[in-house]
Protein backbone atom coordinates (compact mmCIF):
# COMPACT_ATOMS: atom_id res chain seq x y z
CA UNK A 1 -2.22 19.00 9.94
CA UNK A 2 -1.40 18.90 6.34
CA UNK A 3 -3.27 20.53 3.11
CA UNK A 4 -1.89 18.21 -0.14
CA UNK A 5 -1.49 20.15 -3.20
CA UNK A 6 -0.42 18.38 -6.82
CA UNK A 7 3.30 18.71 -7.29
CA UNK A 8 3.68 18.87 -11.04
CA UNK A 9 7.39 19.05 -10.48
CA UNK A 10 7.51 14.96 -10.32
CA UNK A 11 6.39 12.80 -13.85
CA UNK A 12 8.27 9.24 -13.33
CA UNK A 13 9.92 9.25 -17.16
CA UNK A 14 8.75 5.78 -17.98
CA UNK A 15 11.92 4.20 -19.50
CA UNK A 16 10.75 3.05 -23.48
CA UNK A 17 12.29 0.12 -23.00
CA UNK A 18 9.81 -1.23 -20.57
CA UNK A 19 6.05 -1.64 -21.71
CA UNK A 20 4.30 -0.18 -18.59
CA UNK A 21 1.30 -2.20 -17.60
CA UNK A 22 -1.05 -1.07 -14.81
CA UNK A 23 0.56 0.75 -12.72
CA UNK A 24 -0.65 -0.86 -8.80
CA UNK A 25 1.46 0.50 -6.39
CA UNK A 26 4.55 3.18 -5.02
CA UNK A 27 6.84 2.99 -2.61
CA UNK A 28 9.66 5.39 -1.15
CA UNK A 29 12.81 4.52 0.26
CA UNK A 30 16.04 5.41 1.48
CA UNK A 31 18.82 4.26 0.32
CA UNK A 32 22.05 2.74 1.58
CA UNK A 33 23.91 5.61 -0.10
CA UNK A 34 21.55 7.87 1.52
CA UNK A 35 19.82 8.71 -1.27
CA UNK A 36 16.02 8.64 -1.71
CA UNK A 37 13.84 6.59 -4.17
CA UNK A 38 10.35 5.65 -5.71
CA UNK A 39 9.66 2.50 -6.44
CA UNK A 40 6.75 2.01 -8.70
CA UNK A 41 5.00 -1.60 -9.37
CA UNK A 42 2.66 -2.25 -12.48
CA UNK A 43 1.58 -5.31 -13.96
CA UNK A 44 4.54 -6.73 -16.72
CA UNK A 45 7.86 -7.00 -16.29
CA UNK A 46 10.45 -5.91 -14.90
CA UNK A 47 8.00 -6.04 -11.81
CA UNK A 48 9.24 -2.57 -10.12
CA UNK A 49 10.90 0.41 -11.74
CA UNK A 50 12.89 2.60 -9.48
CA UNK A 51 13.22 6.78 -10.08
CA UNK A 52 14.50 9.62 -8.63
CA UNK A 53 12.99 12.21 -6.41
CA UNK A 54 12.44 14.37 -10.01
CA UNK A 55 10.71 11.13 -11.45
CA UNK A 56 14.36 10.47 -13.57
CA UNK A 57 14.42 6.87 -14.44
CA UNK A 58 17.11 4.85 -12.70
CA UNK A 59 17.11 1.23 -12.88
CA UNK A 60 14.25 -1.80 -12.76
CA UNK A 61 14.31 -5.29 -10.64
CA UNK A 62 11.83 -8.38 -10.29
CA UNK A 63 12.10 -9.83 -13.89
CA UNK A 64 11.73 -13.09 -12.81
CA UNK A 65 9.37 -14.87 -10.51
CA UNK A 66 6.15 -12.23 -10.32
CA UNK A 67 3.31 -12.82 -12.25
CA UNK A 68 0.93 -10.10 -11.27
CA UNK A 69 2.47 -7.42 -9.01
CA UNK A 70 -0.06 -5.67 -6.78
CA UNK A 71 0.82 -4.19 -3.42
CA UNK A 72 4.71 -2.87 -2.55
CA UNK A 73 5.52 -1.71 1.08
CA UNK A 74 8.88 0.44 2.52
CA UNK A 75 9.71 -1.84 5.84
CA UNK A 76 12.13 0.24 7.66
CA UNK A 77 14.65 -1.96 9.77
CA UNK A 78 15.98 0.46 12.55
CA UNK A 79 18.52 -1.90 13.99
CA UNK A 80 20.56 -1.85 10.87
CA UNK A 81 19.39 1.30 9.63
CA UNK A 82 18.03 0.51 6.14
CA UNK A 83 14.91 -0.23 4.51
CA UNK A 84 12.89 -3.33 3.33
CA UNK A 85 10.46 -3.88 -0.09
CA UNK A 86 7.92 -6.01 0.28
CA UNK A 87 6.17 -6.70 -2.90
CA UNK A 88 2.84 -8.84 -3.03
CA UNK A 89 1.90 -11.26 -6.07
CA UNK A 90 -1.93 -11.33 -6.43
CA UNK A 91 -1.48 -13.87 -9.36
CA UNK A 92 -3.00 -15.00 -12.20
CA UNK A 93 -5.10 -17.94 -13.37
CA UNK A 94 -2.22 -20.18 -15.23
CA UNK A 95 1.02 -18.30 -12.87
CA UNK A 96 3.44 -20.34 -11.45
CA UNK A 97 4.74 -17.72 -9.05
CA UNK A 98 1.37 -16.06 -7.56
CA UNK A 99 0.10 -15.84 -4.48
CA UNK A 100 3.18 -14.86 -2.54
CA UNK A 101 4.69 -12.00 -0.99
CA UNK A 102 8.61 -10.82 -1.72
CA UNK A 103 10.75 -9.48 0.31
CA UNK A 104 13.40 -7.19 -1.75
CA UNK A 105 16.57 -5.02 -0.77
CA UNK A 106 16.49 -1.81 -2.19
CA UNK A 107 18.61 -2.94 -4.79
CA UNK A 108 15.87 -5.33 -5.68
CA UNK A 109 17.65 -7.90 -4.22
CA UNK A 110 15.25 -10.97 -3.27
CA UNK A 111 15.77 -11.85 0.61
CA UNK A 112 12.56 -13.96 1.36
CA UNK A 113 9.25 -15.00 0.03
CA UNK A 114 6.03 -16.12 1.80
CA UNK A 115 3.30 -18.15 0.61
CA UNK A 116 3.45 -21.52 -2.15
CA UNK A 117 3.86 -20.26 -5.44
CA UNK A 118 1.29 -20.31 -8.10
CA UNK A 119 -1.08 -22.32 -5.58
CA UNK A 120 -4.16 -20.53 -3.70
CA UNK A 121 -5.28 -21.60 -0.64
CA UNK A 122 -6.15 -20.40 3.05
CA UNK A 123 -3.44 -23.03 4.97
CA UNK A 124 -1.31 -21.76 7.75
CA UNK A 125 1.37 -24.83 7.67
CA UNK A 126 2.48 -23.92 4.89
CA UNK A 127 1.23 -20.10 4.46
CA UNK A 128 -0.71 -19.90 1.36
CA UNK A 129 -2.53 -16.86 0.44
CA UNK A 130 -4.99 -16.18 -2.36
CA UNK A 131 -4.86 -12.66 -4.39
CA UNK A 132 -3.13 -11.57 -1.77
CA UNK A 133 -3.28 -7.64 -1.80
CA UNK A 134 -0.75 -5.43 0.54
CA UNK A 135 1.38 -5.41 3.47
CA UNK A 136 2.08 -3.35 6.71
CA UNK A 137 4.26 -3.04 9.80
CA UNK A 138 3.76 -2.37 13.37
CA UNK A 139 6.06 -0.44 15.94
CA UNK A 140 7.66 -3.66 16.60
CA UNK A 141 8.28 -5.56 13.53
CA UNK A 142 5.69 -7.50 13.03
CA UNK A 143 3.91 -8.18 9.90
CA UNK A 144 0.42 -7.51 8.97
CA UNK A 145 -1.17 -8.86 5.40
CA UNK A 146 -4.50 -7.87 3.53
CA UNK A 147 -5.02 -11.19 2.12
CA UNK A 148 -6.55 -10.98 -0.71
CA UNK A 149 -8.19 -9.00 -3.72
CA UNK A 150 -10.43 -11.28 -5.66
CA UNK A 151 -12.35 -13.39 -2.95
CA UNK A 152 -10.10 -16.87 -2.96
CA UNK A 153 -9.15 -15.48 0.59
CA UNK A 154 -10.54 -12.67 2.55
CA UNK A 155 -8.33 -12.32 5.67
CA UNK A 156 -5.66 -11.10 7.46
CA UNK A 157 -2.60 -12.27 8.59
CA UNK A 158 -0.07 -11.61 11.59
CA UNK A 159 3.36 -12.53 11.33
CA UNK A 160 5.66 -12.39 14.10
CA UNK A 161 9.30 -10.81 12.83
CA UNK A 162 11.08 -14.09 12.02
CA UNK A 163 7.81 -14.64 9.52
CA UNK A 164 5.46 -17.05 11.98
CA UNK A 165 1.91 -16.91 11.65
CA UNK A 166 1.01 -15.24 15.04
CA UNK A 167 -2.60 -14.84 14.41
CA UNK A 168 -5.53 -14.56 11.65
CA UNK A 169 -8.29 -11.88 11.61
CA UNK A 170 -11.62 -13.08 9.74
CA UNK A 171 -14.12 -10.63 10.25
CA UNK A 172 -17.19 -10.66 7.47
CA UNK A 173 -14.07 -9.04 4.92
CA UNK A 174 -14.90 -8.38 1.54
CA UNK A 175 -11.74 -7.66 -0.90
CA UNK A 176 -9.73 -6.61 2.03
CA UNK A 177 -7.41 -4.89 0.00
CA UNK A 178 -5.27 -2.28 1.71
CA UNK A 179 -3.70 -2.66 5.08
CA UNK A 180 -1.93 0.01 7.79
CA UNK A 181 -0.67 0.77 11.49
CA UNK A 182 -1.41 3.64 13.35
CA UNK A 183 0.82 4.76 16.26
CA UNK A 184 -0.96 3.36 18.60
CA UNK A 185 -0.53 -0.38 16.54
CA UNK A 186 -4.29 -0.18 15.46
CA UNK A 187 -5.11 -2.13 12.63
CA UNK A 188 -6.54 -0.31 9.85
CA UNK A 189 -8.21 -2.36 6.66
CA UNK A 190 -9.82 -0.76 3.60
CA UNK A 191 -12.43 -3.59 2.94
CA UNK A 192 -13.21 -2.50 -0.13
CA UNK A 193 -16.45 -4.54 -1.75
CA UNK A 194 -18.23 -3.66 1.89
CA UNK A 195 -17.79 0.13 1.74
CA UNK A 196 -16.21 -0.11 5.15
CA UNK A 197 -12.35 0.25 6.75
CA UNK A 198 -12.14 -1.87 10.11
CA UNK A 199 -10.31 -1.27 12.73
CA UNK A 200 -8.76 -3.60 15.32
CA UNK A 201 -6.57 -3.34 18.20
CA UNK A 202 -2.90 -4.86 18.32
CA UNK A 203 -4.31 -8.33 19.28
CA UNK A 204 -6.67 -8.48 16.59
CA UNK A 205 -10.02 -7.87 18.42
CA UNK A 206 -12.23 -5.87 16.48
CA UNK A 207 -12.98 -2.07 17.64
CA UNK A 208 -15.21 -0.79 14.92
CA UNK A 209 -15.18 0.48 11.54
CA UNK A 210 -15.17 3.78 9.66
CA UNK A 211 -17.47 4.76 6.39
CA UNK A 212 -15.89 7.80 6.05
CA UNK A 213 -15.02 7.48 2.40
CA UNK A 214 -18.83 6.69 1.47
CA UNK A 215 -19.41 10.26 3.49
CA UNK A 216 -16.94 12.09 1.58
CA UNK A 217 -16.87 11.22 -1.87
CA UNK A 218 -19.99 8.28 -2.13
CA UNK A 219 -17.07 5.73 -2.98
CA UNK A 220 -15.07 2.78 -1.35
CA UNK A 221 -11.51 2.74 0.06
CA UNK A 222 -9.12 1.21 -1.99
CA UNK A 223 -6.09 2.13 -0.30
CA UNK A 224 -4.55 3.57 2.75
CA UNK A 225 -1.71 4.05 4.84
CA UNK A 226 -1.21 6.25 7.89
CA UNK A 227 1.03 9.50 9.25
CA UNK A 228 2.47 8.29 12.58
CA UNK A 229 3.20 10.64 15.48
CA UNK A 230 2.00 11.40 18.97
CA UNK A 231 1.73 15.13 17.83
CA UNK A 232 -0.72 14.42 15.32
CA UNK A 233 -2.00 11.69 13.35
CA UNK A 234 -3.57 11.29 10.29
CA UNK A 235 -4.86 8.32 7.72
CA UNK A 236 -5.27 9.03 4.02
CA UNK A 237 -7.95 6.83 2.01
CA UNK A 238 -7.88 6.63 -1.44
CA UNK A 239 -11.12 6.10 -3.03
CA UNK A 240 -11.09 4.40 -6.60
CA UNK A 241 -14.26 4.16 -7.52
CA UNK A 242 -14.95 7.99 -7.57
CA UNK A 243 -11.29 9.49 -7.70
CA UNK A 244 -10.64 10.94 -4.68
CA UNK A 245 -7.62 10.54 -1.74
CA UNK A 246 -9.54 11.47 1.74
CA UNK A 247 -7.51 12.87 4.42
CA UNK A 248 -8.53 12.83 8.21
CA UNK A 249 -7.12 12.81 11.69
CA UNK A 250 -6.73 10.13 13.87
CA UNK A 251 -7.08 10.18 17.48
CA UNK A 252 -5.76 7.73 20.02
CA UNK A 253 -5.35 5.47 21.68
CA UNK A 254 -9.21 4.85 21.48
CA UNK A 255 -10.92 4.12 18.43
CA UNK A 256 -13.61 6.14 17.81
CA UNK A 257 -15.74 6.03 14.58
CA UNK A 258 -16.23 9.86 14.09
CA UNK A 259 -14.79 11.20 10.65
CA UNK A 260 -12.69 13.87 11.38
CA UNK A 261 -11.94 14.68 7.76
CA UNK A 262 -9.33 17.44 6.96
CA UNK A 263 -9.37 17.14 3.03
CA UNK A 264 -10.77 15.52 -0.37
CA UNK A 265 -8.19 15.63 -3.11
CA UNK A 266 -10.55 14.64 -6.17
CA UNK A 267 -8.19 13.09 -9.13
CA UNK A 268 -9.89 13.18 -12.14
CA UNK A 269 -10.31 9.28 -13.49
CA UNK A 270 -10.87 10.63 -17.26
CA UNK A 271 -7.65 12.20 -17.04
CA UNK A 272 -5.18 10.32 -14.77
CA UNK A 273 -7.10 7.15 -14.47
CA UNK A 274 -8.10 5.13 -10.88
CA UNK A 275 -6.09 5.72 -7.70
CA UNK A 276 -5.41 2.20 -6.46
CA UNK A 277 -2.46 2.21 -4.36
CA UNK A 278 -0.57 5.04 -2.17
CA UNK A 279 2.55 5.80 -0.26
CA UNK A 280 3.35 7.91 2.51
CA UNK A 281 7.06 9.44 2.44
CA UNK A 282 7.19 9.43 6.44
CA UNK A 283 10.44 11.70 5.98
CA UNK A 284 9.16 14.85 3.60
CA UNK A 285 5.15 13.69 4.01
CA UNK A 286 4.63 14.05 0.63
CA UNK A 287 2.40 11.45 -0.98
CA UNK A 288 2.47 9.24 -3.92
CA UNK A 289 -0.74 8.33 -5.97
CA UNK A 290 -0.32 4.99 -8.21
CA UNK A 291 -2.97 5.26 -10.96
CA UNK A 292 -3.69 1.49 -12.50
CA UNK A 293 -5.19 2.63 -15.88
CA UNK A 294 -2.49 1.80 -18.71
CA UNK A 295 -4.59 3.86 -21.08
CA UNK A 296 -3.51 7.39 -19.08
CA UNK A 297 0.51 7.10 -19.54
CA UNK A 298 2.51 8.91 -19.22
CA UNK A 299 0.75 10.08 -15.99
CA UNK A 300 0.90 6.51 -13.60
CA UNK A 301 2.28 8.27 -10.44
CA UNK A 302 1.44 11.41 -8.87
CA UNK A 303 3.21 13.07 -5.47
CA UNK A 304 1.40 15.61 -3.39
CA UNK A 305 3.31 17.32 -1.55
CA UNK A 306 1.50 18.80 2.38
CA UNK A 307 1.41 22.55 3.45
CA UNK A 308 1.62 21.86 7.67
CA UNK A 309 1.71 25.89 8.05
CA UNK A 310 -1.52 26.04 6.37
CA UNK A 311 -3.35 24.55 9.19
């Protein structure tokens, strides 16, 4: 198992060009030059600014049709070898574009996009969302949505691989507003206003639900995403409302509701502002911290990288 230390060795070099406006989420990719990336989303425009593994500036995409970028997701498409963005539009009160999810090359090139834009609603026929939050991916392809942050919807979707609705979990959600896969395809959702992440199996049925960030830090889970392997698997929560990313194993295939925690990484709010979103760089398990407060800058991103030989 892995012990995360602060790897001051990455700062992304926010370009001056580009106002940076709450920073939301991080993603890591490969790229078709085999070359890795970090994607980092904030709030203005362009929508997603792109670095090197150093934190060197590269290039920016989604200047047009985002109003309020929230969640961003690394797909990874093993039939053709290459990797996916998702990006999720929470919206905003006036936005024409809102309440959709984007699907993005890693060039930033736009290759779908779910939901009606700049309309909230729960339908199915169309797919609308409302605030919709983050996305995630099973062993299989399929496509899981935390649907929403801000209580228009509080939900979350299934979507088969060509993008049909294939089923809808409501279970007593609250600002459902981080979603992830285990190896075993559980379903894990930081429902964040009930101080709770719930747990269902592949089909949706619930199994139970974990307070282990309340037990570790007194806070609620904000984000999450999960190390897959039969070896050893583990979950990392971040907890924004007391600064903290919470490590612990999972165990599988059945769900149990004991917190097996390996490790509290406290990040200091004064300083680097709230965690809000994470990634998980499934290739060098380091992890990426996206801090929302625009007032911290020119922090915004932090990487962790893990220690396995220290456990």
């Amino acid at each position: 198992m892995p012990n995360y230390q602060l790897d001051p060795s990455f700062s992304p070099e926010w370009p001056p060009e580009i106002e940076v406006n709450g920073v939301t989420a991080v993603a890591t990719v490969e790229t078709e030059a085999f070359q890795w990336e970090v994607h980092i989303a904030h709030h203005g425009s362009p929508a997603v600014m792109v670095f090197d593994m150093s934190g060197g500036f590269i290039r920016s995409w989604g200047d047009s049709g985002i109003n309020k970028a929230h969640g961003l997701s690394a797909q990874y498409y093993a039939p053709h070898g290459i990797y996916y963005l998702w990006l999720t539009d929470m919206g905003t009160e006036d936005g024409k574009y809102g309440h959709t999810i984007h699907k993005y090359t890693t060039a930033g090139k736009l290759v779908a996009t779910l939901g009606t834009p700049g309309i909230a609603g729960n339908g199915t026929d169309p797919i609308q969302f409302g605030n919709v939050a983050d996305v995630a991916f099973d062993n299989d392809g399929g496509i899981y949505v935390a649907d929403g942050d801000g209580g228009v919807n509080n939900r979350v979707v299934k979507f088969t691989q060509d993008l049909k609705v294939d089923f809808i979990i409501n279970h007593n959600f609250f600002h459902p507003h981080s979603i992830a896969l285990d190896y075993w395809n559980r379903i894990w959702v930081a429902d964040r206003e009930n101080n709770q992440t719930q747990v269902f199996d592949p089909s949706g049925d619930y199994l139970g639900s974990w307070n282990c960030t309340q037990q570790a830090t007194g806070g609620r889970p904000w984000g999450l995403r999960i190390f897959k392997s039969l070896k050893f698997s583990y979950i990392v929560i971040i907890d924004g409302t007391e600064g903290a990313a919470v490590v612990l194993s999972l165990s599988g295939p059945t769900f149990s509701n004991k917190c097996n925690q390996l490790q509290v990484i406290p990040i200091n709010r004064t300083t680097y502002g709230n965690p809000h979103e994470m990634a998980m760089d499934t290739n060098f398990g380091m992890l990426y911290v996206a801090e929302v407060n625009d007032q911290h800058q020119p922090t915004g991103c932090q990487r962790y990288k893990p220690n396995f030989e220290s456990n």
